[in-house]
C-alpha atoms as a PDB file:
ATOM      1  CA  UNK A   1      82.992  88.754 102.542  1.00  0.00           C
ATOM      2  CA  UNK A   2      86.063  86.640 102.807  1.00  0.00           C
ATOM      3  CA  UNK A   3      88.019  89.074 100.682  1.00  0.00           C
ATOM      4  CA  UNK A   4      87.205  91.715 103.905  1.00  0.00           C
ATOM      5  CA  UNK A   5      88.161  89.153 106.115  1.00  0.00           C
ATOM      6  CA  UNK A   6      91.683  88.567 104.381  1.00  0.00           C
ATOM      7  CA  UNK A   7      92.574  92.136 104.064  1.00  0.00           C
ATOM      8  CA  UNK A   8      91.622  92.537 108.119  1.00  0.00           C
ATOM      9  CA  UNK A   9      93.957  89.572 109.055  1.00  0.00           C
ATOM     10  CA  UNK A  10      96.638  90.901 106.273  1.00  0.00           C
ATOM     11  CA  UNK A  11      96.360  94.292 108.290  1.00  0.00           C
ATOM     12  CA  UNK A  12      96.333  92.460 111.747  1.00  0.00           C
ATOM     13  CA  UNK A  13      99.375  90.570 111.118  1.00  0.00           C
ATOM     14  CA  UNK A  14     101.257  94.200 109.465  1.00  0.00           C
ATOM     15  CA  UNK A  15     100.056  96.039 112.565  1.00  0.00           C
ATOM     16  CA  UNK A  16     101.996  92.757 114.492  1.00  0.00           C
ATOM     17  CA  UNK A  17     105.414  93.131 112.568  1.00  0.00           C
ATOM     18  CA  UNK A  18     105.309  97.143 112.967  1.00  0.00           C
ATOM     19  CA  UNK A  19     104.539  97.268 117.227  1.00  0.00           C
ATOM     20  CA  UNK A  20     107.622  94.175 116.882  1.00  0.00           C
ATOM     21  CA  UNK A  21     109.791  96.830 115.268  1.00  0.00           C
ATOM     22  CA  UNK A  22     108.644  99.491 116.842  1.00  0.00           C
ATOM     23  CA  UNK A  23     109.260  97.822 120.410  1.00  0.00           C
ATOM     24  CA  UNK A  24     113.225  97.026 119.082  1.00  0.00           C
ATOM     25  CA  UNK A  25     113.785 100.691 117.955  1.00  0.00           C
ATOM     26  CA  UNK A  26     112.469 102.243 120.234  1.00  0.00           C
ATOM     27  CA  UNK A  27     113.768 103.011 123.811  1.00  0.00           C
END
């Protein structure tokens, strides 16, 4: 259960970083 739980923050945190980027890029 915990490994679910660590692959859903890992994604959470990826999905962060990318909407980040994706804000800087684009107009």
């Amino acid at each position: 259960m915990s490994k679910v739980y660590d692959w859903f923050e890992e994604r959470l945190e990826i999905q962060a970083i990318a909407d980040d980027i994706t804000s800087k890029y684009v107009p």
